[in-house]
N, C-alpha and C. Protein backbone atom coordinates (compact mmCIF):
# COMPACT_ATOMS: atom_id res chain seq x y z
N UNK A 1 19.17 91.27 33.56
CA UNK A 1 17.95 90.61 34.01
C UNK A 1 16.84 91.65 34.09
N UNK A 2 15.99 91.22 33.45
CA UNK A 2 14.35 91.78 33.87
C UNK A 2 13.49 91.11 34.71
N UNK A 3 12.76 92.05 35.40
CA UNK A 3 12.10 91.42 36.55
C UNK A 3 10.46 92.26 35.79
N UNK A 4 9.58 91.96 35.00
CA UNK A 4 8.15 92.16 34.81
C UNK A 4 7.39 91.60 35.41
N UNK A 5 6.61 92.73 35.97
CA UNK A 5 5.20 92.65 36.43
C UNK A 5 4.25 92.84 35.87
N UNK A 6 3.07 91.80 35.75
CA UNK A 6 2.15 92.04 34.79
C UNK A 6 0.91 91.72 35.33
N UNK A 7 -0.10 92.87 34.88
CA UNK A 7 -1.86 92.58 35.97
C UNK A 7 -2.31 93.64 35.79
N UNK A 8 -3.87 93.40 35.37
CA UNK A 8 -4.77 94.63 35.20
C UNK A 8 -4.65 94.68 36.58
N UNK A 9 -4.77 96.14 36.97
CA UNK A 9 -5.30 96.36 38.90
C UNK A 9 -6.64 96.75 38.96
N UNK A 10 -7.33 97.06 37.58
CA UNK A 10 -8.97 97.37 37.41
C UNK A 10 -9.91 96.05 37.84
N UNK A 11 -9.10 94.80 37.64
CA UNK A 11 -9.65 93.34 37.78
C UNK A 11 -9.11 92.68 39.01
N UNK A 12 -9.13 93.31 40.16
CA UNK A 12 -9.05 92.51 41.53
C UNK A 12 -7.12 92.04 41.40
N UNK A 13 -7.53 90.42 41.85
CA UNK A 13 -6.18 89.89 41.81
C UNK A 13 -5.39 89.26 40.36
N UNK A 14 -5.77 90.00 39.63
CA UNK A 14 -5.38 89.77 38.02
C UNK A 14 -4.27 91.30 38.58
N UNK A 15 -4.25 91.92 39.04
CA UNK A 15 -2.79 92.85 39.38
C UNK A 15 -2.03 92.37 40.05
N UNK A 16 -1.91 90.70 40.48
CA UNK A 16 -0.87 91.19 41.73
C UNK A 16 0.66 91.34 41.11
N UNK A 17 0.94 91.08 39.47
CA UNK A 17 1.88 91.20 39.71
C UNK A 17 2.53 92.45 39.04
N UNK A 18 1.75 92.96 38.42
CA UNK A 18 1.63 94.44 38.72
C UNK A 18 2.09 95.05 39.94
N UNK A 19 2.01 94.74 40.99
CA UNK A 19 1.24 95.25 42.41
C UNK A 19 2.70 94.89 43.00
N UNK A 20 2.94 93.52 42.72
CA UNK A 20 4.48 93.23 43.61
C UNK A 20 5.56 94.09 42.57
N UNK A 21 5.56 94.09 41.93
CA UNK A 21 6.49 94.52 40.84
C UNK A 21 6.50 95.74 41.30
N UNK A 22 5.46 96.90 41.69
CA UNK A 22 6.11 98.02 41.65
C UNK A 22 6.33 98.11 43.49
N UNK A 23 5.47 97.58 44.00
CA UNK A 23 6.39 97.06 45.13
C UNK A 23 7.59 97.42 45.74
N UNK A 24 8.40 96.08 45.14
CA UNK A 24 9.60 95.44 44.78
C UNK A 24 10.16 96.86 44.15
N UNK A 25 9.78 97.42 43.19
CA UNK A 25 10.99 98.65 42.62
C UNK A 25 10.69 99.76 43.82
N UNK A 26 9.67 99.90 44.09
CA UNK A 26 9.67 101.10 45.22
C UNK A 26 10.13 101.04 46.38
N UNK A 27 11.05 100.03 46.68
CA UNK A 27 11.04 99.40 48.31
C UNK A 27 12.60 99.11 47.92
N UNK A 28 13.39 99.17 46.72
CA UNK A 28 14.65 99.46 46.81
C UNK A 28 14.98 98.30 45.31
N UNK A 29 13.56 97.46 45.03
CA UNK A 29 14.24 96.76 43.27
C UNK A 29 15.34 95.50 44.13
N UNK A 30 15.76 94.93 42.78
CA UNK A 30 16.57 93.95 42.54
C UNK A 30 17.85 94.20 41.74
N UNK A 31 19.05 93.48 42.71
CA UNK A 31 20.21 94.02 42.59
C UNK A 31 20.45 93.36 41.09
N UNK A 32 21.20 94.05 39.99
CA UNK A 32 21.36 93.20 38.61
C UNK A 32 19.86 93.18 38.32
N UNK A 33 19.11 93.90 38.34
CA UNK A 33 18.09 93.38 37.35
C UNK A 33 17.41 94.80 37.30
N UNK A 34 16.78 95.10 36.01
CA UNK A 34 15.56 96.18 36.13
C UNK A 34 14.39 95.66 36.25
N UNK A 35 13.71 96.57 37.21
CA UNK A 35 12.47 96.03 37.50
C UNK A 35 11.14 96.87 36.60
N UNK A 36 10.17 96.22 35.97
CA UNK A 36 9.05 97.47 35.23
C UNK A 36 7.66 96.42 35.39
N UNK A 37 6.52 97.12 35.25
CA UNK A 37 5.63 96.69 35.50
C UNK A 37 4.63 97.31 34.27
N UNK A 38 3.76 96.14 33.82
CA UNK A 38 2.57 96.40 32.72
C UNK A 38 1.15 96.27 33.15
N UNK A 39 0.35 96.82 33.00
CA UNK A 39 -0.87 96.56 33.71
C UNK A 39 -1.57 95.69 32.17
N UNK A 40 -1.54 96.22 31.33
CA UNK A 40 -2.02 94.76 29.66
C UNK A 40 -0.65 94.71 28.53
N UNK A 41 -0.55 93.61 28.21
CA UNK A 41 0.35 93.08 27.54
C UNK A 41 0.09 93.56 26.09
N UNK A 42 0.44 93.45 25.42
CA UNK A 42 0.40 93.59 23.84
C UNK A 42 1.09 93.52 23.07
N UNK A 43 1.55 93.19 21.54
CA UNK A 43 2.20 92.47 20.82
C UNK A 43 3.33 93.30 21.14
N UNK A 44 2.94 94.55 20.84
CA UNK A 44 4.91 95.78 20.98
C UNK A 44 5.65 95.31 22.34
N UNK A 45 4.88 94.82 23.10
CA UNK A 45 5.95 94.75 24.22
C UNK A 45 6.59 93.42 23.88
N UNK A 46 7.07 92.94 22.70
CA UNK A 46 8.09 92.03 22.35
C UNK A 46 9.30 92.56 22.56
N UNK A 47 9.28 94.13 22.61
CA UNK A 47 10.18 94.47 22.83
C UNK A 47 11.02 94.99 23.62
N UNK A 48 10.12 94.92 24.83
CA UNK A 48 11.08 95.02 26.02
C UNK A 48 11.42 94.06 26.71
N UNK A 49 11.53 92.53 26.38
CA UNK A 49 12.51 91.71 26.32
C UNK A 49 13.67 91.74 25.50
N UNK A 50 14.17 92.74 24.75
CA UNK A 50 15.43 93.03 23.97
C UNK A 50 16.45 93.05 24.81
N UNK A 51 16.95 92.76 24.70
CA UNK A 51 18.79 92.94 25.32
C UNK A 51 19.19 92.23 26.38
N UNK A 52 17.78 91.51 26.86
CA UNK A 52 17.81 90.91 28.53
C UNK A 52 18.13 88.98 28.08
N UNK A 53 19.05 88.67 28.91
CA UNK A 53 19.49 86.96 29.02
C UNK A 53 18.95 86.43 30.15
N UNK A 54 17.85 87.20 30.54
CA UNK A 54 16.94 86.48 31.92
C UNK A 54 15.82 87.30 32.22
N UNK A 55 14.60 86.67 32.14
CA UNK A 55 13.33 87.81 32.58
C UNK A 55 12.82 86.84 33.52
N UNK A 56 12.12 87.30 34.32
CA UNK A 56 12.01 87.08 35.22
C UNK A 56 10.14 87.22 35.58
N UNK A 57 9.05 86.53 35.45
CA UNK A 57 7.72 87.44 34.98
C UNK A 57 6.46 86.84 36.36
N UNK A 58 6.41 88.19 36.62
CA UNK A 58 5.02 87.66 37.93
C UNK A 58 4.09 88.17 37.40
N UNK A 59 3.07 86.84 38.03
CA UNK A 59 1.90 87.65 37.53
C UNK A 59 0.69 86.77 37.69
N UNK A 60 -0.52 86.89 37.87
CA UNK A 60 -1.40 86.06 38.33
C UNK A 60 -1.41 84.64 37.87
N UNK A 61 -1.50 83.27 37.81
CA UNK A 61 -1.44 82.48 37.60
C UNK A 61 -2.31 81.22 37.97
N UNK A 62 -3.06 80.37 37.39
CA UNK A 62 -3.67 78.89 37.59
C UNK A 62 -3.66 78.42 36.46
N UNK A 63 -3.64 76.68 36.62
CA UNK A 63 -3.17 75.69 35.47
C UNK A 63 -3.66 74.86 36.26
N UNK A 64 -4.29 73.37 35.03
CA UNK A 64 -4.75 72.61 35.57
C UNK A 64 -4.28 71.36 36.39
N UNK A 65 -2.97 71.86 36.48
CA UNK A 65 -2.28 70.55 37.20
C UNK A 65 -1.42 71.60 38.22
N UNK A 66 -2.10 72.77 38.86
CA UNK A 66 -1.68 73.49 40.19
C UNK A 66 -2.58 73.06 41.08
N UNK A 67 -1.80 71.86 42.22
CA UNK A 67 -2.86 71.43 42.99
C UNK A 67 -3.49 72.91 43.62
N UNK A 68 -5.05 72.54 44.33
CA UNK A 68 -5.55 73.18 44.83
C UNK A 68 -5.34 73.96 45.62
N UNK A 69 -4.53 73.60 46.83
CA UNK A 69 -4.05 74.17 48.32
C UNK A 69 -2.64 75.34 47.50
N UNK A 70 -2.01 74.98 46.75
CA UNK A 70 -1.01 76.13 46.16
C UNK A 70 -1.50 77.46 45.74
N UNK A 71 -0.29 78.35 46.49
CA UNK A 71 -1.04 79.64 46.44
C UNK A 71 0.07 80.35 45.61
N UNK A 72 1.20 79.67 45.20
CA UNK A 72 2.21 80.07 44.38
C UNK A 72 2.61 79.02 43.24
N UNK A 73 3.28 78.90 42.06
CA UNK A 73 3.99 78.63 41.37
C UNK A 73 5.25 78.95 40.17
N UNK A 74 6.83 77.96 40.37
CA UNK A 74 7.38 78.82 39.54
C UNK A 74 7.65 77.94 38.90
N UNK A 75 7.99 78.60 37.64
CA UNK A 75 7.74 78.05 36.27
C UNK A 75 9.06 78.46 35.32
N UNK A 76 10.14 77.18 34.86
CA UNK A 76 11.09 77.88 34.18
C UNK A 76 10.86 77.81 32.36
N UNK A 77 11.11 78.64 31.99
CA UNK A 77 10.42 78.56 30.63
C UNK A 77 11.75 78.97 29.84
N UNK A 78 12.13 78.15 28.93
CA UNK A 78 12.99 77.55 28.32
C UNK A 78 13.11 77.92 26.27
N UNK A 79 12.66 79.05 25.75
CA UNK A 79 11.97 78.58 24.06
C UNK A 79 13.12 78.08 23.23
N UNK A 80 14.23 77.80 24.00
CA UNK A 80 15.24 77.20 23.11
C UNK A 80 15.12 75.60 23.11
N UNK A 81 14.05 74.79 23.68
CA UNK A 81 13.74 73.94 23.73
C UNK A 81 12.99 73.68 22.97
N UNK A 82 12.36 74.57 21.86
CA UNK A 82 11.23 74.33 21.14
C UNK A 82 11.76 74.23 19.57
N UNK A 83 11.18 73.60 18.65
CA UNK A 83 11.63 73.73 17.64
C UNK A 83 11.12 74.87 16.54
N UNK A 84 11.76 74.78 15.87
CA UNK A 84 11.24 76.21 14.52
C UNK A 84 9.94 76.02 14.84
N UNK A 85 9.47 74.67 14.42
CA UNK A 85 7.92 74.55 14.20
C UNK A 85 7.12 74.57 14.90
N UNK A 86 7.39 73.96 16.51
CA UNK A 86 6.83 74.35 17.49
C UNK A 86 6.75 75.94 17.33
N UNK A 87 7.52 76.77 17.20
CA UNK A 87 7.76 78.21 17.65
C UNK A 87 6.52 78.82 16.85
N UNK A 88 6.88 77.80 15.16
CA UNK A 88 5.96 78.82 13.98
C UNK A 88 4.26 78.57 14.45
N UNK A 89 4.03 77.31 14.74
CA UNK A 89 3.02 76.60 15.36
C UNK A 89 2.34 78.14 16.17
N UNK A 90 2.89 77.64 17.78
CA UNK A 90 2.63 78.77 18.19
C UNK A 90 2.97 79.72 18.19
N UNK A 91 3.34 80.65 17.75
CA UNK A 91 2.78 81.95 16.92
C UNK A 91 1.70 82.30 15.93
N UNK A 92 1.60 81.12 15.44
CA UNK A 92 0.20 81.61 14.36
C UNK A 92 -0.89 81.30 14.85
N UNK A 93 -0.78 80.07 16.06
CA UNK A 93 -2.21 79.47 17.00
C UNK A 93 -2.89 81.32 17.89
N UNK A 94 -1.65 82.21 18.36
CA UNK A 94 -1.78 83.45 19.29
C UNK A 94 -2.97 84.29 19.28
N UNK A 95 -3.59 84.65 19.98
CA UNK A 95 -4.63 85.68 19.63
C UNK A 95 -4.01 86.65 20.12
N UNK A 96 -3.66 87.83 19.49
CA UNK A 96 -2.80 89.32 20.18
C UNK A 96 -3.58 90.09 21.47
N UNK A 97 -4.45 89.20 21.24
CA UNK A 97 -5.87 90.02 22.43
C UNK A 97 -5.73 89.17 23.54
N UNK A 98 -5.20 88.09 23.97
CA UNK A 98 -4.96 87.15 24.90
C UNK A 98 -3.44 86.93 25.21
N UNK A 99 -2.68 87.60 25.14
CA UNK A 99 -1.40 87.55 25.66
C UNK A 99 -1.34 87.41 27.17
N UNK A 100 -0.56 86.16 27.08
CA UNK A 100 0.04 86.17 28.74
C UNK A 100 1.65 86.07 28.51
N UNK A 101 2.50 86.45 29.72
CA UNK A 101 4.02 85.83 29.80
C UNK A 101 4.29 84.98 29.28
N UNK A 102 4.08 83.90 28.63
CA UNK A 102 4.54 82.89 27.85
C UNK A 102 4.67 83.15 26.71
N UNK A 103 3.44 83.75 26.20
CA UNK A 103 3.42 83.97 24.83
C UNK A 103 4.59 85.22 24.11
N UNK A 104 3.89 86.17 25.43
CA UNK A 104 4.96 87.33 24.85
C UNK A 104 6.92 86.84 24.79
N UNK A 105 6.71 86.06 25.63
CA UNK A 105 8.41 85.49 25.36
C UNK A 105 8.18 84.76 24.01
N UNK A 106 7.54 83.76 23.73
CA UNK A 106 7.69 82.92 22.42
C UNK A 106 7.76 83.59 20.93
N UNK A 107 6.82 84.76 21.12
CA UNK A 107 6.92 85.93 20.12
C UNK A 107 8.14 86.94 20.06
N UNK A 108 8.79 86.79 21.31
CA UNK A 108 9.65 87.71 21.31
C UNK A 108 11.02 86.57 21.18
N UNK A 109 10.97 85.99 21.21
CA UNK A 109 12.28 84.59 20.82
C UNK A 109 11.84 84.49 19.30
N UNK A 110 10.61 84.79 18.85
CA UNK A 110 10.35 84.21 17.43
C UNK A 110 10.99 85.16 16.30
N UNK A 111 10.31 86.37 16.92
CA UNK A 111 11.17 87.72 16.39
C UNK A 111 12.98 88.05 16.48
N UNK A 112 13.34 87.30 17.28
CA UNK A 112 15.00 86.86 17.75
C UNK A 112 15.09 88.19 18.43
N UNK A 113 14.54 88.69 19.52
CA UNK A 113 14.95 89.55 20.21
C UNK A 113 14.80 89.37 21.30
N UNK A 114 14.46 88.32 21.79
CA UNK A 114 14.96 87.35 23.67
C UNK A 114 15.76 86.03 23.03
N UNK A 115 16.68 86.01 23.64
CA UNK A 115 17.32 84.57 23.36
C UNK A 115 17.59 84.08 24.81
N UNK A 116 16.77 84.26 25.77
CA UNK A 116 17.38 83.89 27.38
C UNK A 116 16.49 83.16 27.97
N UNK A 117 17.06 82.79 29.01
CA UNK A 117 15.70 82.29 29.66
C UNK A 117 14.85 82.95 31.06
N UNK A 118 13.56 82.29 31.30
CA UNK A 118 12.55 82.98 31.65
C UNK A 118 11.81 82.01 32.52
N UNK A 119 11.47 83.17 33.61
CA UNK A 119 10.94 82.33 34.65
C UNK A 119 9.87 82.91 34.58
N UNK A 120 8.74 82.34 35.43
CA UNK A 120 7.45 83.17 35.66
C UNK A 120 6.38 82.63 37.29
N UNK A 121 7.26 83.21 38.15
CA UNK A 121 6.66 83.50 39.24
C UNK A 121 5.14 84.01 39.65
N UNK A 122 3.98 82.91 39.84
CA UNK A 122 2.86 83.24 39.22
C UNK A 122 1.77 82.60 40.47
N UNK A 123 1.04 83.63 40.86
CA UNK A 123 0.45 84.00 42.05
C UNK A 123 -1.12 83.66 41.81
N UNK A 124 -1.92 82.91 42.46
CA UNK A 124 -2.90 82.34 42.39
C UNK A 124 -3.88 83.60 42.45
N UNK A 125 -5.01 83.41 41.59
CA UNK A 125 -5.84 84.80 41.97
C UNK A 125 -7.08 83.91 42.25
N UNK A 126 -7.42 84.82 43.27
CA UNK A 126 -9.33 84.38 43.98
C UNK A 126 -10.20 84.97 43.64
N UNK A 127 -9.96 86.14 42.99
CA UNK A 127 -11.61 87.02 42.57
C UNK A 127 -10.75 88.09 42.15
N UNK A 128 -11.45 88.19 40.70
CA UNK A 128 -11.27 88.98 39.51
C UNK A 128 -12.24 89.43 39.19
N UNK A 129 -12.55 90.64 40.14
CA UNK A 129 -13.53 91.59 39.99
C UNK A 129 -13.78 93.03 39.49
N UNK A 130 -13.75 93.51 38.71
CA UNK A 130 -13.77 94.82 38.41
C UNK A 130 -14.01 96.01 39.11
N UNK A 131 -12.68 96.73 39.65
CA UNK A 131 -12.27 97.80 40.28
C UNK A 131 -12.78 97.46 42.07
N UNK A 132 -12.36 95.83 42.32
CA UNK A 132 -12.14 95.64 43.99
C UNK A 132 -10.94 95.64 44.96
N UNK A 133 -9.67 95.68 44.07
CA UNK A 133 -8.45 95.54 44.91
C UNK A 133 -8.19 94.36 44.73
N UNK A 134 -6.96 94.14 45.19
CA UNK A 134 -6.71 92.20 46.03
C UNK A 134 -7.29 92.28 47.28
N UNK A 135 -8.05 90.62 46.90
CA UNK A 135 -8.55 90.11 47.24
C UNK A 135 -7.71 90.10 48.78
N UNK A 136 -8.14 89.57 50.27
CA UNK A 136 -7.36 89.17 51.45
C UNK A 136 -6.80 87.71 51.25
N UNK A 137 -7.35 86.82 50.28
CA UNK A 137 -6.48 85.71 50.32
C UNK A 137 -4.98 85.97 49.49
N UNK A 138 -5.37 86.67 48.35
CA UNK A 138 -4.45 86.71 47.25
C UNK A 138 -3.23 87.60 48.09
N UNK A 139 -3.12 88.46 49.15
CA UNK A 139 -2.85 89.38 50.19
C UNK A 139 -1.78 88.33 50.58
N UNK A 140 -2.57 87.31 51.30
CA UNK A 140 -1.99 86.18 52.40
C UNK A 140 -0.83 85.31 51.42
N UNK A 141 -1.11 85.49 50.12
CA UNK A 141 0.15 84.31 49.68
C UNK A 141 1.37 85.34 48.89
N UNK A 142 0.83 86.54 49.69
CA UNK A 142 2.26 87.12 49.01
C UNK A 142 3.91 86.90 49.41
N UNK A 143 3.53 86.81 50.88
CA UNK A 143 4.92 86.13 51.39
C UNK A 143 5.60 85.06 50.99
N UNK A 144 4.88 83.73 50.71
CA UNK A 144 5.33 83.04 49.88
C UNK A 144 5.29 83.27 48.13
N UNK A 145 5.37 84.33 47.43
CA UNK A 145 6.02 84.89 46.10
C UNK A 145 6.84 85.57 46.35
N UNK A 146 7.44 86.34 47.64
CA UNK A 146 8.10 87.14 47.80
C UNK A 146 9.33 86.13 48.19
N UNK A 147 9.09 85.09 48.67
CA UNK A 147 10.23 83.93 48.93
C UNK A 147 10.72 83.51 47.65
N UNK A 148 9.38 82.87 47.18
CA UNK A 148 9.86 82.39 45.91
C UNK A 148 10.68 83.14 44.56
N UNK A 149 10.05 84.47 44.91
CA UNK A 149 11.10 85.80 44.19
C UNK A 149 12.69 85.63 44.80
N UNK A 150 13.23 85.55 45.84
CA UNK A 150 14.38 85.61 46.50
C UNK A 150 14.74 84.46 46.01
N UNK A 151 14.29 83.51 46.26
CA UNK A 151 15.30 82.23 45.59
C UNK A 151 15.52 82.14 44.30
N UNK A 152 14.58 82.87 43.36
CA UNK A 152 15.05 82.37 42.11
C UNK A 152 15.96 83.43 41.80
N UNK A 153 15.85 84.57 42.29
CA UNK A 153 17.01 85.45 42.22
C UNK A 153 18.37 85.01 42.48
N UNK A 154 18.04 83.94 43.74
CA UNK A 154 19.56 83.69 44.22
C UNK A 154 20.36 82.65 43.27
N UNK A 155 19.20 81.86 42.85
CA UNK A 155 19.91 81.33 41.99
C UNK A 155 20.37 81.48 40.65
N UNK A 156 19.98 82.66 40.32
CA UNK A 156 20.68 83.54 39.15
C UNK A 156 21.68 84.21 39.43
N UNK A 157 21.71 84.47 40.53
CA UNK A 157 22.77 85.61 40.92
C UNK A 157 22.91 86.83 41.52
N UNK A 158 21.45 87.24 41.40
CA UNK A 158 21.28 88.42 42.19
C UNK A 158 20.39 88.37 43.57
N UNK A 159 20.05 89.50 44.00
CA UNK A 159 19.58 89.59 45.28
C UNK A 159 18.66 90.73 44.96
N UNK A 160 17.27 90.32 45.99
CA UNK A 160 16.26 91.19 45.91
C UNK A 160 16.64 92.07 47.42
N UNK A 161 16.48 93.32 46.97
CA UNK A 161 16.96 94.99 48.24
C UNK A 161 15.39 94.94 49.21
N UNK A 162 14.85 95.10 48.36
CA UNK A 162 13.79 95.32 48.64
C UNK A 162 13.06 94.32 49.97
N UNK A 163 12.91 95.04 50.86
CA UNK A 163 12.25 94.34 52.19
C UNK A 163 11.04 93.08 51.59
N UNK A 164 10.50 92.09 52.85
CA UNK A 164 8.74 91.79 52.47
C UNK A 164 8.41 92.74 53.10
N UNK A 165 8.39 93.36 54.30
CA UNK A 165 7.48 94.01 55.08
C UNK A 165 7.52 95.31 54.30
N UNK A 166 8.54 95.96 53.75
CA UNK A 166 8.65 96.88 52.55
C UNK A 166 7.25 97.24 51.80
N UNK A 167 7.55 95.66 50.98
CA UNK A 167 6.49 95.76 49.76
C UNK A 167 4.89 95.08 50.21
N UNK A 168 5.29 94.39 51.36
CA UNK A 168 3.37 94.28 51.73
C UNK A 168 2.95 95.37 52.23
N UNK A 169 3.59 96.36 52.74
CA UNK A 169 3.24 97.82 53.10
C UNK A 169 2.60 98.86 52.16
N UNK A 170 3.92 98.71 51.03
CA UNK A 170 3.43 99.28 49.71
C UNK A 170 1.97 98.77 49.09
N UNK A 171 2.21 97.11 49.38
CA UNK A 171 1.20 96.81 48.29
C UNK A 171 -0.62 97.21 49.12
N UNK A 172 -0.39 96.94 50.47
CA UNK A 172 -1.29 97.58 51.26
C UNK A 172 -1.85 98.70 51.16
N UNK A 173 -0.96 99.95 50.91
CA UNK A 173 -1.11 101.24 50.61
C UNK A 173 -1.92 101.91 49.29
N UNK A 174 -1.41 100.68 48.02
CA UNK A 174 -1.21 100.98 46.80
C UNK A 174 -2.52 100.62 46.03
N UNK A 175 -2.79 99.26 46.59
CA UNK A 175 -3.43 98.05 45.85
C UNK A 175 -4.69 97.79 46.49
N UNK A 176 -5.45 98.69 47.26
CA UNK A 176 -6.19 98.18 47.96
C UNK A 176 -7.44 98.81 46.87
N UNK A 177 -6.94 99.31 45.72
CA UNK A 177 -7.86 99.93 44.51
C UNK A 177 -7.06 99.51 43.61
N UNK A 178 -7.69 99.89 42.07
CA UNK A 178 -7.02 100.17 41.17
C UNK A 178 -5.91 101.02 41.11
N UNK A 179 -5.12 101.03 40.23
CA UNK A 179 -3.71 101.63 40.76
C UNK A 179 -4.22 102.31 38.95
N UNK A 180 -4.07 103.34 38.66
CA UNK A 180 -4.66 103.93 37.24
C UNK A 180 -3.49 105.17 36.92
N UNK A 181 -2.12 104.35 36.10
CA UNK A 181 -0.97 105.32 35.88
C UNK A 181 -0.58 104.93 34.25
């Protein structure tokens, strides 16, 4: 299992999952799973979904059917449900400059080097500002991703080590800027 984190931290709450991700590995990680974190996506990282039968992907998130008051959503994402053509479809619709978690799995199932499935634990962002930190709301719904991280773990099989008070400490410490590594 992979556990990716993905979020500019130069753009406010477009890091948080950046932000929980290294978190989460600094505060003791997830048992059965490696944990890594990307601050921008890009086509090569098709390939660090290789070898993994479960990823696991946080990372800022809104859609138009996330009611309003939700400050979390998880999302199981499935590409063996899709057909060739769906797959060929989207892949050629992709702009390589707009990659999110979805895509990079569909490209990386297209290429046959994820065949698993994939969740994406995905954290509401309030202001995506250039070089402000997270935001105090985006702050407040981390406890509930940090839940929602534990259960979907549990129901895979593993267990997250890693404290909340751990990683809101960290992310307190860490995230209250750009994080630039």
């Amino acid at each position: 299992m992979l556990v990716l984190g993905i979020g500019n931290t130069l753009h406010g709450d477009d890091g948080i999952g950046y932000c929980l991700a290294r978190g989460i590995e600094a505060c003791g990680g997830v048992e059965g799973a490696d944990v890594a974190a990307i601050q921008e996506l890009n086509p090569g990282h098709i390939t660090v979904l290789d070898g993994y039968d479960v990823v696991v992907f946080i990372d800022a998130f809104i859609s138009d059917d996330m009611p309003e008051h939700a400050r979390v959503a998880v999302l199981e994402l499935d590409p063996s449900r899709l057909s060739k053509e769906e797959i060929a479809a989207l892949v050629q619709e992709m702009d390589p400059h707009s990659l999110n978690p979805i895509r990079l799995m569909v490209l990386s199932y297209a290429a046959q080097l994820f065949r698993g499935n994939a969740y994406l634990v995905g954290v509401r962002p309030y202001r995506i500002e250039f070089l402000e930190g997270l935001s105090t709301e985006i702050k407040e719904a981390i406890p509930k991703a940090l839940e929602e991280l534990r259960r979907v773990f549990a129901g895979l099989g593993a267990a997250m080590k890693a404290s909340s008070d751990c990683v809101m400490s960290w992310i307190e410490n860490h995230c209250s800027k750009p994080l630039l590594d």
